[in-house]
PDB file of N, CA and C in Angstrom:
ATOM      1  N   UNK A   1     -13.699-194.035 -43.303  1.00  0.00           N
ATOM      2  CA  UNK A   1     -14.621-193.091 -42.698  1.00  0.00           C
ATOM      3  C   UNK A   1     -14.087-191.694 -42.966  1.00  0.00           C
ATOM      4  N   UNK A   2     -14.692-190.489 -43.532  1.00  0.00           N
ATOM      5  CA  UNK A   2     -14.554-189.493 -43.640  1.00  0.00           C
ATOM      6  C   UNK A   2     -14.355-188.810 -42.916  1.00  0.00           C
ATOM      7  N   UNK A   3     -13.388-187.541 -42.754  1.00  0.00           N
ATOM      8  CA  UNK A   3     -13.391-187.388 -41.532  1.00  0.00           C
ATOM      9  C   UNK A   3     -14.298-186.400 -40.788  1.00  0.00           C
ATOM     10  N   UNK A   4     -15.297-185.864 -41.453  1.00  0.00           N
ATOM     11  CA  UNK A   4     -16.820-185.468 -40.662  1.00  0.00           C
ATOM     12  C   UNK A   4     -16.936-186.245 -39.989  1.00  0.00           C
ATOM     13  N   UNK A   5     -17.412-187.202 -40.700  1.00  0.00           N
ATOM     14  CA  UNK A   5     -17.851-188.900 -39.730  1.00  0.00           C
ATOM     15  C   UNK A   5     -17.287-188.831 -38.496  1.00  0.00           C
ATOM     16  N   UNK A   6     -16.615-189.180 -39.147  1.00  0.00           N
ATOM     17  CA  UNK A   6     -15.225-189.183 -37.488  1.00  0.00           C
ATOM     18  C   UNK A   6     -15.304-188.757 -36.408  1.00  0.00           C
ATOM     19  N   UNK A   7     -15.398-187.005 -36.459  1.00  0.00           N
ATOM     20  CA  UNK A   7     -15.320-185.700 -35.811  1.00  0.00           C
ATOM     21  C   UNK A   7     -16.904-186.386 -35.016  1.00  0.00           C
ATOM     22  N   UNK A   8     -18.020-186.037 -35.798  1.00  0.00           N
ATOM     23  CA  UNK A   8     -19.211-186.361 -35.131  1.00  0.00           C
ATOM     24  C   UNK A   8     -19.558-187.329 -34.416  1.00  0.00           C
ATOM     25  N   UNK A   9     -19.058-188.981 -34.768  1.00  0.00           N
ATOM     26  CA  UNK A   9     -18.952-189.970 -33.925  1.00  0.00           C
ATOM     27  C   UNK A   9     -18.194-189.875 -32.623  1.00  0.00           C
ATOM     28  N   UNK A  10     -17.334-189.500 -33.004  1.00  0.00           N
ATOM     29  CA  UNK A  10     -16.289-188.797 -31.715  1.00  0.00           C
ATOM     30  C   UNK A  10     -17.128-187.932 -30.604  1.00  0.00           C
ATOM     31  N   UNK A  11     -17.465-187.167 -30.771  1.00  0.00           N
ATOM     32  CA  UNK A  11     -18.157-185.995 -30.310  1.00  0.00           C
ATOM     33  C   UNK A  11     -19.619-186.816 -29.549  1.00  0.00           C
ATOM     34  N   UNK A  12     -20.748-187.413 -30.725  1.00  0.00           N
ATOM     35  CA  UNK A  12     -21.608-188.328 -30.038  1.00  0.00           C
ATOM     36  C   UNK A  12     -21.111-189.126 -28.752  1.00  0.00           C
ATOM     37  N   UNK A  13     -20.106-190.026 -29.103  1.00  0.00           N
ATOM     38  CA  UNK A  13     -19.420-190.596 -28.074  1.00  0.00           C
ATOM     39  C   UNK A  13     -19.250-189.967 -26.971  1.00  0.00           C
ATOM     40  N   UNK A  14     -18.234-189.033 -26.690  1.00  0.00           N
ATOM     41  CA  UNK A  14     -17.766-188.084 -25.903  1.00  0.00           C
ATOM     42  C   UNK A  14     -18.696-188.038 -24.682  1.00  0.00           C
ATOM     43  N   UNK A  15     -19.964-187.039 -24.921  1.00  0.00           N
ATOM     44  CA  UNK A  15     -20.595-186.525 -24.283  1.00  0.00           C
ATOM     45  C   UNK A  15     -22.100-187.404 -23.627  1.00  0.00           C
ATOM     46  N   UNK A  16     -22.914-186.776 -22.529  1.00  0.00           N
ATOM     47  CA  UNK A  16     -24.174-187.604 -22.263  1.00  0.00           C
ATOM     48  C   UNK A  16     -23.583-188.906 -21.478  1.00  0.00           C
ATOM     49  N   UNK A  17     -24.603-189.160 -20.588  1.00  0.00           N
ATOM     50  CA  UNK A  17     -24.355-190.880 -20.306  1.00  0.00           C
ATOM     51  C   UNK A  17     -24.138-191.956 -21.044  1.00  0.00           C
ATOM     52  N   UNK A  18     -22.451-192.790 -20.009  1.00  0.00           N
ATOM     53  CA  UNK A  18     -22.257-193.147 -20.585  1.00  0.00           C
ATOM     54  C   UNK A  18     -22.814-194.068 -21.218  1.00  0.00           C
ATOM     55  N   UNK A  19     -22.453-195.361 -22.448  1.00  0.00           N
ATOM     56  CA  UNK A  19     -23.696-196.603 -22.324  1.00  0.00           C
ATOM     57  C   UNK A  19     -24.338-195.955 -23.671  1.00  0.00           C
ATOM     58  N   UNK A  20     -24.994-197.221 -24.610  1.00  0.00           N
ATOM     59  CA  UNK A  20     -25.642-196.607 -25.580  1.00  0.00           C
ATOM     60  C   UNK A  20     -27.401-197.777 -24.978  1.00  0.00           C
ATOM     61  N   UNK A  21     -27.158-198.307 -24.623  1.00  0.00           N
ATOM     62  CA  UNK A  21     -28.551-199.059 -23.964  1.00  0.00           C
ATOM     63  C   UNK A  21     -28.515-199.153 -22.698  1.00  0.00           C
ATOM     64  N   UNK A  22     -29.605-198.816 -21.932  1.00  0.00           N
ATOM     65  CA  UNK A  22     -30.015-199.380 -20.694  1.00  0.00           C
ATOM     66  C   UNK A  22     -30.653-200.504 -20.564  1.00  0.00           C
ATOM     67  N   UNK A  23     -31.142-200.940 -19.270  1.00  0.00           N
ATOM     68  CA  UNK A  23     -32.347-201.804 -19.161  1.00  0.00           C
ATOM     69  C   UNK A  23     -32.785-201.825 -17.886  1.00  0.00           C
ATOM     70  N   UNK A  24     -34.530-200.854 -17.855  1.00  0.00           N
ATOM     71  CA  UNK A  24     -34.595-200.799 -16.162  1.00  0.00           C
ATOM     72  C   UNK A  24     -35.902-201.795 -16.281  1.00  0.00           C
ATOM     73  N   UNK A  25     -36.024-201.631 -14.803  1.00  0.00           N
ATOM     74  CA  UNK A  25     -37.183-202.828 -14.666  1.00  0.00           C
ATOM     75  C   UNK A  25     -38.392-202.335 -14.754  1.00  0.00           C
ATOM     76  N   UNK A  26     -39.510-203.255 -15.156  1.00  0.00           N
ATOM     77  CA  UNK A  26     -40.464-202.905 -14.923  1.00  0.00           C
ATOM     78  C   UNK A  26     -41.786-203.433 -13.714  1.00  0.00           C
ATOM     79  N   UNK A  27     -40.839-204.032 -12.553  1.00  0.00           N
ATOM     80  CA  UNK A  27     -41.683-204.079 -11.461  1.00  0.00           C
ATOM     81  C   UNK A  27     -40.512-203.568 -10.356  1.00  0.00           C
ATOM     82  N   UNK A  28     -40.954-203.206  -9.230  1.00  0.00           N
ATOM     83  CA  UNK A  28     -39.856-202.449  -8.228  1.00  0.00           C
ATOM     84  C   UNK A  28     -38.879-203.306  -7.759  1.00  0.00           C
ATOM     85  N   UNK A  29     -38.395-203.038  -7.636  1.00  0.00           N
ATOM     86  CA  UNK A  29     -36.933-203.961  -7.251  1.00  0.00           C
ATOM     87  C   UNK A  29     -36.192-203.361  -5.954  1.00  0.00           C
ATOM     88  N   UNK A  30     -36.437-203.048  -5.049  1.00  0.00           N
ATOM     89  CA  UNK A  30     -35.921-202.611  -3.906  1.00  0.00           C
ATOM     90  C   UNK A  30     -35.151-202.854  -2.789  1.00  0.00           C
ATOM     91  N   UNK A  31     -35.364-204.576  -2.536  1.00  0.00           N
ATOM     92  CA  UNK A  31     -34.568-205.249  -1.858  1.00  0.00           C
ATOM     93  C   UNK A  31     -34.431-206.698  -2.357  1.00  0.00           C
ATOM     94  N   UNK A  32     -33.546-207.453  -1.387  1.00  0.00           N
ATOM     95  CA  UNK A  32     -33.716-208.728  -1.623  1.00  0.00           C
ATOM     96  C   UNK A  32     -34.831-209.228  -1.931  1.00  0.00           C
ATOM     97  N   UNK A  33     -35.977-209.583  -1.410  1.00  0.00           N
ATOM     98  CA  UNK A  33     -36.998-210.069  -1.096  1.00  0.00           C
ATOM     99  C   UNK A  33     -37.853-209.898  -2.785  1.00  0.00           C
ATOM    100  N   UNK A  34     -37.367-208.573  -3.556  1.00  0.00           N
ATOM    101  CA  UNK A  34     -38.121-208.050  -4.863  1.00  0.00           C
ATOM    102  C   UNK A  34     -37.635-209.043  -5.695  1.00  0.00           C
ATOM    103  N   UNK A  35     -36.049-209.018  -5.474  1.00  0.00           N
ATOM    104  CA  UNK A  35     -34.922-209.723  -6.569  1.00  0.00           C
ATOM    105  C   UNK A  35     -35.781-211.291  -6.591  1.00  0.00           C
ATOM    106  N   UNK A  36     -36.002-211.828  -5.129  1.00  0.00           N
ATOM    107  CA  UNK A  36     -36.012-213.174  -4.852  1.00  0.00           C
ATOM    108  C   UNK A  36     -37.587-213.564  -5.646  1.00  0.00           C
ATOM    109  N   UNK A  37     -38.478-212.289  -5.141  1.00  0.00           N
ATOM    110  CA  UNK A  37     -39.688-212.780  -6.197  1.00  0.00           C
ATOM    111  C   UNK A  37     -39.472-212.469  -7.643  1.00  0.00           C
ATOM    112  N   UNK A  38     -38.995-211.879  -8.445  1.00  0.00           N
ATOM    113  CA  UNK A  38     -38.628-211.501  -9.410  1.00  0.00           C
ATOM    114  C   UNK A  38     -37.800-212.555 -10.461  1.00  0.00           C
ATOM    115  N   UNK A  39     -36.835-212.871  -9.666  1.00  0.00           N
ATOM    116  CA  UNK A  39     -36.009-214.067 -10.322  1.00  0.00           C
ATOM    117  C   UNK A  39     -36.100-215.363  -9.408  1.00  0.00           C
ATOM    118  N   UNK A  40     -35.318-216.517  -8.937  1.00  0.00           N
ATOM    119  CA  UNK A  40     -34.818-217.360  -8.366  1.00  0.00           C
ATOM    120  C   UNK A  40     -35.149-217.048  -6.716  1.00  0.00           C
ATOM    121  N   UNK A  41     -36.093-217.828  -6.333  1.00  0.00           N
ATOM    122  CA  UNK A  41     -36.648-218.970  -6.766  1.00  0.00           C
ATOM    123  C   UNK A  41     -38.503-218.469  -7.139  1.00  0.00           C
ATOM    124  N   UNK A  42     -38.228-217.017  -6.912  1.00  0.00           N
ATOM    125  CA  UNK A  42     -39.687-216.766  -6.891  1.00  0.00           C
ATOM    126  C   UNK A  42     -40.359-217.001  -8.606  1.00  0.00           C
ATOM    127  N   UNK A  43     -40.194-216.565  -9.603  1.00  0.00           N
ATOM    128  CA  UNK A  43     -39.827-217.095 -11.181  1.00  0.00           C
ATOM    129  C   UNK A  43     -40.316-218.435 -11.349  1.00  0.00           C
ATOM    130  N   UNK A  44     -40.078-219.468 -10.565  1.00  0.00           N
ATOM    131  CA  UNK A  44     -40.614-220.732 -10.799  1.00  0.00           C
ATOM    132  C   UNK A  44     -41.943-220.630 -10.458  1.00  0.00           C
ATOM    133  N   UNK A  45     -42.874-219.756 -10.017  1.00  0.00           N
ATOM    134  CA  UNK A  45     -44.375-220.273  -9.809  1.00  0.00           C
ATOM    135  C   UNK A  45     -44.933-219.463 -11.174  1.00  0.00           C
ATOM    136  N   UNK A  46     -44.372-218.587 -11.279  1.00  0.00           N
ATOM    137  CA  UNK A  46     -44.853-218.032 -12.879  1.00  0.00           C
ATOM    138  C   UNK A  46     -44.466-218.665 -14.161  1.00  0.00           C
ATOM    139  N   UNK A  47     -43.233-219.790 -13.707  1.00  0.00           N
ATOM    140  CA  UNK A  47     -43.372-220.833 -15.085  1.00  0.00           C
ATOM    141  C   UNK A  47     -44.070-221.935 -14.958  1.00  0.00           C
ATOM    142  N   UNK A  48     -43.986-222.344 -13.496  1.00  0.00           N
ATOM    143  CA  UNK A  48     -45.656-223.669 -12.998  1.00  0.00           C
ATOM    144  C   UNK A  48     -46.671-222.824 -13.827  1.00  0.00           C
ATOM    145  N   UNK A  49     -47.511-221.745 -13.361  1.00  0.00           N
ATOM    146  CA  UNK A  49     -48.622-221.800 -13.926  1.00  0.00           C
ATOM    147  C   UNK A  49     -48.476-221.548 -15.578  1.00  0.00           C
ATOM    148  N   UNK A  50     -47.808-221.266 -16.145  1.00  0.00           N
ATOM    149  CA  UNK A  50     -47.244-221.277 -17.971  1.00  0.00           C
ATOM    150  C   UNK A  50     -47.662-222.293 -18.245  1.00  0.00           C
ATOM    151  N   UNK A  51     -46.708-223.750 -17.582  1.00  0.00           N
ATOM    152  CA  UNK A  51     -46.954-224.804 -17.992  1.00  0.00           C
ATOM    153  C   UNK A  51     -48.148-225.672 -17.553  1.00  0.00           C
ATOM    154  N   UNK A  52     -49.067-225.274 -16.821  1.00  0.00           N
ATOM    155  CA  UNK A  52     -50.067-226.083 -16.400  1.00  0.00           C
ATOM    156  C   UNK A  52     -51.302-225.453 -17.406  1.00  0.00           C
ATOM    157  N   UNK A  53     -50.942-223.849 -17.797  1.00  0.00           N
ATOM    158  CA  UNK A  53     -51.990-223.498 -18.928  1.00  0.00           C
ATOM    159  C   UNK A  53     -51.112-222.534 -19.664  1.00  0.00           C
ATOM    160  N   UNK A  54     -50.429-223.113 -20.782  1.00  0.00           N
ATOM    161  CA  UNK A  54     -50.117-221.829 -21.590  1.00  0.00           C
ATOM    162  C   UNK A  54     -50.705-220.541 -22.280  1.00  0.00           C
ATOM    163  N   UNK A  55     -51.912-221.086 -22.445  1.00  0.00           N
ATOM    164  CA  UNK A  55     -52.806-220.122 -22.609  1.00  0.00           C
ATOM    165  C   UNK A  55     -53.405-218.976 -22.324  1.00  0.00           C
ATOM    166  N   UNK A  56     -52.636-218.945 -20.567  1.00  0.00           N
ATOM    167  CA  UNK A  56     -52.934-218.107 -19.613  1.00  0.00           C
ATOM    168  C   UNK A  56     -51.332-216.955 -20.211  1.00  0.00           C
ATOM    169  N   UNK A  57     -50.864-217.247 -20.836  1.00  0.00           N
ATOM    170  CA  UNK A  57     -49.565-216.103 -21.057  1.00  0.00           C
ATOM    171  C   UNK A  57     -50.204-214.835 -21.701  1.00  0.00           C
TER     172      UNK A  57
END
């Protein structure tokens, strides 16, 4: 690596938040109760109806 390269990767790095990916949600998530419909165990009625009509995805 040259050492421009370098200097600038360095520098990119450095500064700004940290992290080069996030991942936010896209339904609210606020308390337990969001998490619980969201994932485990609430998640299983949105793969029941998948599998009773996939078509519906």
């Amino acid at each position: 690596m040259d050492a421009n390269l370098r200097k600038a990767a360095l520098e990119y790095h450095e500064f700004g938040r940290p992290g080069k990916i996030s991942v936010t949600p896209t339904k609210q998530l606020t308390n337990q109760r969001d998490l619980a419909l969201a994932y485990s165990p609430g998640v299983a009625a949105a793969c029941e109806e998948i599998v009773a009509d996939p078509a519906n995805v």
